[in-house]
PDB file of N, CA and C in Angstrom:
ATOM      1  N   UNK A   1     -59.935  28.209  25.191  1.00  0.00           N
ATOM      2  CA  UNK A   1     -58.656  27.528  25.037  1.00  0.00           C
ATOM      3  C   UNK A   1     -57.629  28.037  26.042  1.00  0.00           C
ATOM      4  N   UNK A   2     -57.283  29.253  26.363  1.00  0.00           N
ATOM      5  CA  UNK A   2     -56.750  30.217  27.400  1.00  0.00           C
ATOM      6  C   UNK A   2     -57.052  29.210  28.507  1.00  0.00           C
ATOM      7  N   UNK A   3     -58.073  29.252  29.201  1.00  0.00           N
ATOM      8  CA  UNK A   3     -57.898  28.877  30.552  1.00  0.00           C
ATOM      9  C   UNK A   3     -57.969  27.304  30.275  1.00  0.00           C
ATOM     10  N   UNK A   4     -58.187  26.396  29.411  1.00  0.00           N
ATOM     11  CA  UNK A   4     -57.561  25.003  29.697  1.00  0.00           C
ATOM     12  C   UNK A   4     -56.322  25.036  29.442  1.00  0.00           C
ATOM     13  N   UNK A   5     -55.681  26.067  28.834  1.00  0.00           N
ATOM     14  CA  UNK A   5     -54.207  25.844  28.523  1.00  0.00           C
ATOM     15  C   UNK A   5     -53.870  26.219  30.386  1.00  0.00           C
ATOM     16  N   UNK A   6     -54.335  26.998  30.760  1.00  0.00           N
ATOM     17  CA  UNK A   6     -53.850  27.896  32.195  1.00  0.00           C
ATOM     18  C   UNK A   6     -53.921  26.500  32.980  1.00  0.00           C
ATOM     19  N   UNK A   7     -55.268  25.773  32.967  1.00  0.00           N
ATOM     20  CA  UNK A   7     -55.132  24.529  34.000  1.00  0.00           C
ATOM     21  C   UNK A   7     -54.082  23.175  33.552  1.00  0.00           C
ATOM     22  N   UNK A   8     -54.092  23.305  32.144  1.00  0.00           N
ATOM     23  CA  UNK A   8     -53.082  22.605  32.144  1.00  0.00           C
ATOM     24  C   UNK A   8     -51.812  22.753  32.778  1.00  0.00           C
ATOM     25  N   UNK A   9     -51.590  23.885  32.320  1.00  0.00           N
ATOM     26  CA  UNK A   9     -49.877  24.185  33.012  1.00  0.00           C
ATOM     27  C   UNK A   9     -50.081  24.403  34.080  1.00  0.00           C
ATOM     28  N   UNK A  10     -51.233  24.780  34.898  1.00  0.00           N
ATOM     29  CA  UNK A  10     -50.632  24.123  36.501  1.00  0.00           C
ATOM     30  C   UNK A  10     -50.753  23.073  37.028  1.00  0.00           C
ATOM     31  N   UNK A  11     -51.472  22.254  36.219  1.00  0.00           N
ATOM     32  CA  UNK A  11     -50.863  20.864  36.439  1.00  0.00           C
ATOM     33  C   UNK A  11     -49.682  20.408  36.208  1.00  0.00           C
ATOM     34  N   UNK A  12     -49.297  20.663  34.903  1.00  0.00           N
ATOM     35  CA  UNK A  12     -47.596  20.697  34.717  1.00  0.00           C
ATOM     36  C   UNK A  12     -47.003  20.923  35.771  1.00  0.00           C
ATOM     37  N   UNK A  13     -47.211  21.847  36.490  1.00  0.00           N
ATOM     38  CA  UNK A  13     -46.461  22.104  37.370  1.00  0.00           C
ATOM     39  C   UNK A  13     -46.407  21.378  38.442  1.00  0.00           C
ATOM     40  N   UNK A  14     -47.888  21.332  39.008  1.00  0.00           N
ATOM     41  CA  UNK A  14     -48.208  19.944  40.053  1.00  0.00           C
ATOM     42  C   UNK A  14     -46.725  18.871  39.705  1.00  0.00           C
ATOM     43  N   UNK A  15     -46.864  18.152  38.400  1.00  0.00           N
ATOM     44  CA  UNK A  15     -46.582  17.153  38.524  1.00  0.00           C
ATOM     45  C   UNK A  15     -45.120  17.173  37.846  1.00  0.00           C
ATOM     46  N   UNK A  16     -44.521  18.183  37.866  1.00  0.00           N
ATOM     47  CA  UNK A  16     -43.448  18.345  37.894  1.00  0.00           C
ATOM     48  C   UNK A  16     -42.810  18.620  36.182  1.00  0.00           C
ATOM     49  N   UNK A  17     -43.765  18.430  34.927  1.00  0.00           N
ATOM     50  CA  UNK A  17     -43.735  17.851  33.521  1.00  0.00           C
ATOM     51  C   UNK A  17     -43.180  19.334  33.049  1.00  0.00           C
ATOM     52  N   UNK A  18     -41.413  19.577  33.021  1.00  0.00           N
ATOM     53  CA  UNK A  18     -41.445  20.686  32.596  1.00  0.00           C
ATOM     54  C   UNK A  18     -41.597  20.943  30.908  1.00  0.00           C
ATOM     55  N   UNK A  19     -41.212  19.324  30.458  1.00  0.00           N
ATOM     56  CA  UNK A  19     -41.354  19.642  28.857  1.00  0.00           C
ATOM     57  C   UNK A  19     -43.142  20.037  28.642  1.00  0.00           C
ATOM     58  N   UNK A  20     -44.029  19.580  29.161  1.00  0.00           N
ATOM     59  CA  UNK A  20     -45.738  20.418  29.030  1.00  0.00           C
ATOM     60  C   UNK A  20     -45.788  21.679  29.267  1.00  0.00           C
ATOM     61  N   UNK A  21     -44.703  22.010  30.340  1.00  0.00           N
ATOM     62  CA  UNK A  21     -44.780  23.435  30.642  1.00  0.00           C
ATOM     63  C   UNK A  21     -44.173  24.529  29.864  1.00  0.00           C
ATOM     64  N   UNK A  22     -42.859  23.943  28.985  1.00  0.00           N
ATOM     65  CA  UNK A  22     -42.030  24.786  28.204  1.00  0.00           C
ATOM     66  C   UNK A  22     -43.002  24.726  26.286  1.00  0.00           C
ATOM     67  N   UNK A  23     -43.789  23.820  26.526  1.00  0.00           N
ATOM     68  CA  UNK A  23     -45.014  23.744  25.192  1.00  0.00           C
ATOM     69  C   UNK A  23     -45.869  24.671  25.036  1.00  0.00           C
ATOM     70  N   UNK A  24     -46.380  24.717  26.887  1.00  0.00           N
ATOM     71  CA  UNK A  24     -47.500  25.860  27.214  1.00  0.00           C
ATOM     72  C   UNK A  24     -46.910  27.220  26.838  1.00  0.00           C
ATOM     73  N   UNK A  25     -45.969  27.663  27.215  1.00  0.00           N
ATOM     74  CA  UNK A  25     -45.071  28.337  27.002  1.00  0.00           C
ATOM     75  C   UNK A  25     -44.495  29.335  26.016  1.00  0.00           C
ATOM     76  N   UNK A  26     -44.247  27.881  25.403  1.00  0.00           N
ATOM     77  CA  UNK A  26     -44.150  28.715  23.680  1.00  0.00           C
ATOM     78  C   UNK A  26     -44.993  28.662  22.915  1.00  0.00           C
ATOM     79  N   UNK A  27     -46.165  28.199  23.403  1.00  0.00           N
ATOM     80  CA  UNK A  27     -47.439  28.032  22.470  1.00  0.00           C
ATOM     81  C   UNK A  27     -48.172  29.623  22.787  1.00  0.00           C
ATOM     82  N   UNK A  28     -47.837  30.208  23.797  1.00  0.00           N
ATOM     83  CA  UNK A  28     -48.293  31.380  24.399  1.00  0.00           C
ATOM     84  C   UNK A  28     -47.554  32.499  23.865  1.00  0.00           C
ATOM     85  N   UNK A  29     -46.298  32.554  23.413  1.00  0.00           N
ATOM     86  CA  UNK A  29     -45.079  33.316  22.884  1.00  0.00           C
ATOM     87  C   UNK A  29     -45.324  33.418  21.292  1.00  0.00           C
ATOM     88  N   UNK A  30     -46.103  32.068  21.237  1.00  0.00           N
ATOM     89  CA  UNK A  30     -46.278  32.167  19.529  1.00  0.00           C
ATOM     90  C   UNK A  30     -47.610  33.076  19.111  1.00  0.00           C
ATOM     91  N   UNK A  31     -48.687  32.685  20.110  1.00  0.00           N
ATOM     92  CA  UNK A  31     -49.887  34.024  20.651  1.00  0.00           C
ATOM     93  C   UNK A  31     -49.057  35.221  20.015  1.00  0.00           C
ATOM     94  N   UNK A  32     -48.671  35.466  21.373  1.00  0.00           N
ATOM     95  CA  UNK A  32     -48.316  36.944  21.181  1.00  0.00           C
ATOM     96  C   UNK A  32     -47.770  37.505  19.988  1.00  0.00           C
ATOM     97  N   UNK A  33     -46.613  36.755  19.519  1.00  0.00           N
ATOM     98  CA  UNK A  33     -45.622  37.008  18.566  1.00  0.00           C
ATOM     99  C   UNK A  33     -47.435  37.119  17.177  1.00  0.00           C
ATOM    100  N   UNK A  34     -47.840  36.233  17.375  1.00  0.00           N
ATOM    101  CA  UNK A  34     -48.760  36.820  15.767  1.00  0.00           C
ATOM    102  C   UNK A  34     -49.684  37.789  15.855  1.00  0.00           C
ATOM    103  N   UNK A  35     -49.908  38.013  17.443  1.00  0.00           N
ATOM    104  CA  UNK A  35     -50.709  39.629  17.439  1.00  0.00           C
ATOM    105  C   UNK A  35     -50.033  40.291  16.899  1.00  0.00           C
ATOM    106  N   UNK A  36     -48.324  40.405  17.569  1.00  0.00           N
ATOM    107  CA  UNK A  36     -47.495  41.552  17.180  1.00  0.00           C
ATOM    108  C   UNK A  36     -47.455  41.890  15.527  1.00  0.00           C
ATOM    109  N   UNK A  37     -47.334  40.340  14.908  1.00  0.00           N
ATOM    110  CA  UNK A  37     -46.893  40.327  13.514  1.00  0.00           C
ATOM    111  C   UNK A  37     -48.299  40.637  12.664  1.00  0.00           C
ATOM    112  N   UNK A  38     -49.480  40.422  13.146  1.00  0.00           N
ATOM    113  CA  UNK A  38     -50.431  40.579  12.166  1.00  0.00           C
ATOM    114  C   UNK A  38     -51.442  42.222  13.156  1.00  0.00           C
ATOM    115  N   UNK A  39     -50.722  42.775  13.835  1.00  0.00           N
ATOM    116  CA  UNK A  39     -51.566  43.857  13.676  1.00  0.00           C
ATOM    117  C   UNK A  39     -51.979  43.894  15.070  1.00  0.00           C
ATOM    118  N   UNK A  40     -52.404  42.629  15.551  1.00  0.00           N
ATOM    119  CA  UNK A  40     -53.224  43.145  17.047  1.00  0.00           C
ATOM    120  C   UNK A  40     -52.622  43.864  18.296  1.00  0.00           C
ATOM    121  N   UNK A  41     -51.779  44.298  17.992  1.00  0.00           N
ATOM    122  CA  UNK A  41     -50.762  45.256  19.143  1.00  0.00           C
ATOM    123  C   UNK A  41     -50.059  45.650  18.390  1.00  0.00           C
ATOM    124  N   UNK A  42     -50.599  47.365  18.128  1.00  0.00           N
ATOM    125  CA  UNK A  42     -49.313  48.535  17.387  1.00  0.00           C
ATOM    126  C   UNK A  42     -48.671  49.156  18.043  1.00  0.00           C
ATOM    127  N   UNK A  43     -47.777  49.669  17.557  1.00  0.00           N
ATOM    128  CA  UNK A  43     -46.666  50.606  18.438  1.00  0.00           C
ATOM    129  C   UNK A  43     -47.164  51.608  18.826  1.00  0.00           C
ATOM    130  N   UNK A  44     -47.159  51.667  20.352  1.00  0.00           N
ATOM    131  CA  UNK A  44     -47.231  52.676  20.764  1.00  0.00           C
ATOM    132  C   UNK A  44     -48.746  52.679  21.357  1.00  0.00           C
ATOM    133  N   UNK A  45     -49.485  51.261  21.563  1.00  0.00           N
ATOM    134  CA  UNK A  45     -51.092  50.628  21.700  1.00  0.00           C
ATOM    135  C   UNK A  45     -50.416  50.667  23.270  1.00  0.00           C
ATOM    136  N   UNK A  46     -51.509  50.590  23.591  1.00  0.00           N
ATOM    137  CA  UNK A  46     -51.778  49.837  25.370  1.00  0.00           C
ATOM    138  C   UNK A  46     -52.139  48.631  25.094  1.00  0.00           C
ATOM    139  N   UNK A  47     -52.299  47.968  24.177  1.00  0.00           N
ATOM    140  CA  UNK A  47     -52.458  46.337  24.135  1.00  0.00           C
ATOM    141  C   UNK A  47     -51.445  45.735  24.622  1.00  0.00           C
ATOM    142  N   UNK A  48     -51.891  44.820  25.315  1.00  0.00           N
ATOM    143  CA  UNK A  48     -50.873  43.543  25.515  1.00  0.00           C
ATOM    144  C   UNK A  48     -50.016  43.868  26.156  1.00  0.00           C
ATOM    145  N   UNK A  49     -49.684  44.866  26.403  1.00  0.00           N
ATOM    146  CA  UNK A  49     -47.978  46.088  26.956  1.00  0.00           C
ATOM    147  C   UNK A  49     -47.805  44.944  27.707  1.00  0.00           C
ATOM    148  N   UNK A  50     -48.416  44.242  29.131  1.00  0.00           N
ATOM    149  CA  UNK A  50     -47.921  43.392  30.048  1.00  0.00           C
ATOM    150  C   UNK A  50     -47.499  42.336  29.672  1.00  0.00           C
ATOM    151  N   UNK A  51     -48.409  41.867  28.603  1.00  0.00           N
ATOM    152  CA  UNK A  51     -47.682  40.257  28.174  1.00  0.00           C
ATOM    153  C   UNK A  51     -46.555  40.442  27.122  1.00  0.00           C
ATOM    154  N   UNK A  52     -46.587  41.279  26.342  1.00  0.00           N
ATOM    155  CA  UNK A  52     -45.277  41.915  25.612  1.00  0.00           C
ATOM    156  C   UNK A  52     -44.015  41.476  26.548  1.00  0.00           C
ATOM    157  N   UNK A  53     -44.127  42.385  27.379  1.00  0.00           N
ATOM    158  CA  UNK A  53     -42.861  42.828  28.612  1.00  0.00           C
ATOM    159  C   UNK A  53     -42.847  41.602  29.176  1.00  0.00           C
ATOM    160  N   UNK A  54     -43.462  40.771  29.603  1.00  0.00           N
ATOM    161  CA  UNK A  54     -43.463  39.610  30.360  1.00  0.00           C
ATOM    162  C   UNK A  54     -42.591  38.225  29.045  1.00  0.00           C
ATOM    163  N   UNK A  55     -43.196  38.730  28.091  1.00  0.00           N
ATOM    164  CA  UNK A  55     -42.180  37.815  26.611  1.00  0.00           C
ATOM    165  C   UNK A  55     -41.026  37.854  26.347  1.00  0.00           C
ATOM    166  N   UNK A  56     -40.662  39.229  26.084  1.00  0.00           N
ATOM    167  CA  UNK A  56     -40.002  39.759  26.223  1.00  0.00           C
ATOM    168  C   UNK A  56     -38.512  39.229  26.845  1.00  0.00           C
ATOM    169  N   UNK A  57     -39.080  39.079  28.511  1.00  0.00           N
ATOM    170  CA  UNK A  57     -38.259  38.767  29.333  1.00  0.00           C
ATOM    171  C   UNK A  57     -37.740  37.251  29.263  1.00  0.00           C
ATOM    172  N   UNK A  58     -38.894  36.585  28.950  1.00  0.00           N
ATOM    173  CA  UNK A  58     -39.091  35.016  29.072  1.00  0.00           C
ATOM    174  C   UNK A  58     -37.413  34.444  27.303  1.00  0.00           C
ATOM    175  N   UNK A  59     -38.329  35.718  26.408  1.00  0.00           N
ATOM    176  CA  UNK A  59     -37.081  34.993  25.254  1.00  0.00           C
ATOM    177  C   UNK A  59     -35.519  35.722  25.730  1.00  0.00           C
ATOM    178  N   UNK A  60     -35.606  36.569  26.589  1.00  0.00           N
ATOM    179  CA  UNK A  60     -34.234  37.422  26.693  1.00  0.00           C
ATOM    180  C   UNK A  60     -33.919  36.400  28.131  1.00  0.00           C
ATOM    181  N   UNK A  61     -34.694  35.400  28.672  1.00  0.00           N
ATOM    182  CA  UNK A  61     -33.962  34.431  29.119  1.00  0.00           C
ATOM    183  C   UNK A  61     -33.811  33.027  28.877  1.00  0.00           C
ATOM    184  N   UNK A  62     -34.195  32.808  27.924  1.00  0.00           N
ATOM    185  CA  UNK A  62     -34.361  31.187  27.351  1.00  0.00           C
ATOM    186  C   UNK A  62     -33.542  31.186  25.794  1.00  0.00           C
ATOM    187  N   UNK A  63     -33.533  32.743  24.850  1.00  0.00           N
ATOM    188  CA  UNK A  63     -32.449  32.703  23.939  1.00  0.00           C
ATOM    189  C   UNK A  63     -31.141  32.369  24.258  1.00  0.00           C
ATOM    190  N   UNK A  64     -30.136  32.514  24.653  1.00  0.00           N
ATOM    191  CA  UNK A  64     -29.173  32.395  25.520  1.00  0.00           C
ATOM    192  C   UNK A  64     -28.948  30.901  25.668  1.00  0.00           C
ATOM    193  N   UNK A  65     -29.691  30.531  26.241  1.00  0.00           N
ATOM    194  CA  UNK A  65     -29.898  28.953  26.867  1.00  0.00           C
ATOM    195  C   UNK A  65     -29.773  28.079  25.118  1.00  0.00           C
ATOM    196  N   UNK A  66     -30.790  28.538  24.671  1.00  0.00           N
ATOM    197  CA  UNK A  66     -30.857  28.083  23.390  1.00  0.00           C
ATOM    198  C   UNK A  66     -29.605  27.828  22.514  1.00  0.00           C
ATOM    199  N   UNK A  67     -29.081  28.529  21.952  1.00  0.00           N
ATOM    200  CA  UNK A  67     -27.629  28.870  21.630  1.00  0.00           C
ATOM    201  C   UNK A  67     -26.990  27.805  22.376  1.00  0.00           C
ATOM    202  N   UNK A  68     -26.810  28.042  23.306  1.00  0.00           N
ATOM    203  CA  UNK A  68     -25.408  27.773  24.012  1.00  0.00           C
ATOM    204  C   UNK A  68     -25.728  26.075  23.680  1.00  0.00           C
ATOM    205  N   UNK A  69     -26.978  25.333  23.906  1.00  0.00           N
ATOM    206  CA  UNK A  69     -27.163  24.108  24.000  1.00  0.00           C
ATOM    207  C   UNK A  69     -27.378  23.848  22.385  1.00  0.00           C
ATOM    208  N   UNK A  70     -27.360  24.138  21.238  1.00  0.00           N
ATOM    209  CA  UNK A  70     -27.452  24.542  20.195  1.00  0.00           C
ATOM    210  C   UNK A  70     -25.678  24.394  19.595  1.00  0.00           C
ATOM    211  N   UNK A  71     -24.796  24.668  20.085  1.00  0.00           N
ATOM    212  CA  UNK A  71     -23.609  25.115  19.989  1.00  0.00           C
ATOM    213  C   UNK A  71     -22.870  24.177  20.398  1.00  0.00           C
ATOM    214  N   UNK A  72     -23.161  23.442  21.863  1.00  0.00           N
ATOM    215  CA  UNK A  72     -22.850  22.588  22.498  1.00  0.00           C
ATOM    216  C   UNK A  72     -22.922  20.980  21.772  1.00  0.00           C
ATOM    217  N   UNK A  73     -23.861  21.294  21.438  1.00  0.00           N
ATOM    218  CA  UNK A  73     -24.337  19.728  20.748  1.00  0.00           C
ATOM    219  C   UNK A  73     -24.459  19.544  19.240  1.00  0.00           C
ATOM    220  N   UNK A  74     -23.338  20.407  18.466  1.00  0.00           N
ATOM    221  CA  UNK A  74     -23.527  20.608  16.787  1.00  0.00           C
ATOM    222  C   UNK A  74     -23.312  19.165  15.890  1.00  0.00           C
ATOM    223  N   UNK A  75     -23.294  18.342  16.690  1.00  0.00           N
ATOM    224  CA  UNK A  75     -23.982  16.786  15.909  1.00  0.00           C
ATOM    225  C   UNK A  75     -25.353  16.450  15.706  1.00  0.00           C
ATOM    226  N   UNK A  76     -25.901  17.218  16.823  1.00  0.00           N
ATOM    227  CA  UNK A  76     -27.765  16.913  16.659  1.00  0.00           C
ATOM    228  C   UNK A  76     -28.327  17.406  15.980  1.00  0.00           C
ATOM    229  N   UNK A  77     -29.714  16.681  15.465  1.00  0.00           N
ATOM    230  CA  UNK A  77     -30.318  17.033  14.478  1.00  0.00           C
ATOM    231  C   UNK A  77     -31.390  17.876  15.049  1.00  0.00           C
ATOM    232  N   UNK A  78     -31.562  18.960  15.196  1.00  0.00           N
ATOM    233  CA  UNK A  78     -32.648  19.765  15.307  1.00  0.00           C
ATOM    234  C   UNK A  78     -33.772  19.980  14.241  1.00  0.00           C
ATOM    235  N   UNK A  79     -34.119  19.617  13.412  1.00  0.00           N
ATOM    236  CA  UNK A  79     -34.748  19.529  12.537  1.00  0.00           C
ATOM    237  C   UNK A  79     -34.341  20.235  11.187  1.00  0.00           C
ATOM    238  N   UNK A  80     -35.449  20.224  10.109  1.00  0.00           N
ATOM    239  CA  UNK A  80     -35.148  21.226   9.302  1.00  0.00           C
ATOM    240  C   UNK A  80     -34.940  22.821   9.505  1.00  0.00           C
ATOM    241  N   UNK A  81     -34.143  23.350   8.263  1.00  0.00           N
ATOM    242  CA  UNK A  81     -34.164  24.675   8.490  1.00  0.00           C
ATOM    243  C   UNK A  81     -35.253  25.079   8.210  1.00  0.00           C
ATOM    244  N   UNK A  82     -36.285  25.987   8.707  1.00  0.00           N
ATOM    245  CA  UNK A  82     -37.597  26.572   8.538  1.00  0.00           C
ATOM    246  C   UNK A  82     -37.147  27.513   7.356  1.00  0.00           C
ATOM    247  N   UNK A  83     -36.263  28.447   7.521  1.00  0.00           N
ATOM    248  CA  UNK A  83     -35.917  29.975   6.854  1.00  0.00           C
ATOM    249  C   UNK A  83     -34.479  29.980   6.409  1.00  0.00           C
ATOM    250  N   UNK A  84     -34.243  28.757   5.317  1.00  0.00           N
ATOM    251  CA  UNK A  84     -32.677  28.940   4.836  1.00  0.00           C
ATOM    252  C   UNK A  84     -32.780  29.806   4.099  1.00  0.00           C
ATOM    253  N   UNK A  85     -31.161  30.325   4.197  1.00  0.00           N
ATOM    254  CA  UNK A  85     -30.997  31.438   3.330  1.00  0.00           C
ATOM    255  C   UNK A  85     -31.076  31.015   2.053  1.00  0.00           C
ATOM    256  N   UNK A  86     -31.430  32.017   1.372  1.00  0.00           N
ATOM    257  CA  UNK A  86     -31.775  32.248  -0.349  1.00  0.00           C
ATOM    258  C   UNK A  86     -30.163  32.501  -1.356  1.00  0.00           C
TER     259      UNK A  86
END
């Protein structure tokens, strides 16, 4: 699944499709995020360290973005709340 996702997104890229590419993306972020959450990379592991740091970077530059367009547009419906408060 890894490397058709990999040829996909460089086709994305080929053809310019950044919404395929921002899918690939977070479909890869969501990877990681459930190693982190279910165990497969512990603190303080040499697992993953690169794609961690490389995530890392990717949400400490696309959070930001998020928000602001989030904030910007408080008529739109973004869907349901996943995690309302209790």
């Amino acid at each position: 699944m890894f490397f058709g996702s990999r040829k996909a997104a460089l086709g994305a890229i080929v053809d310019g499709d950044t919404a395929k590419i921002l899918a690939i993306v977070f479909d890869r972020l969501y990877v990681l995020r459930n190693q982190l959450v279910h165990g497969g990379a512990t603190w303080n592991s040499k697992v993953n360290r690169a794609q961690l740091k490389d995530g890392t970077a990717i949400m400490m530059a696309i959070t930001p973005v998020i928000i602001e367009l989030m904030l910007d547009h408080p008529g739109m419906d973004f869907g349901e709340i996943m995690y309302p408060v209790v």
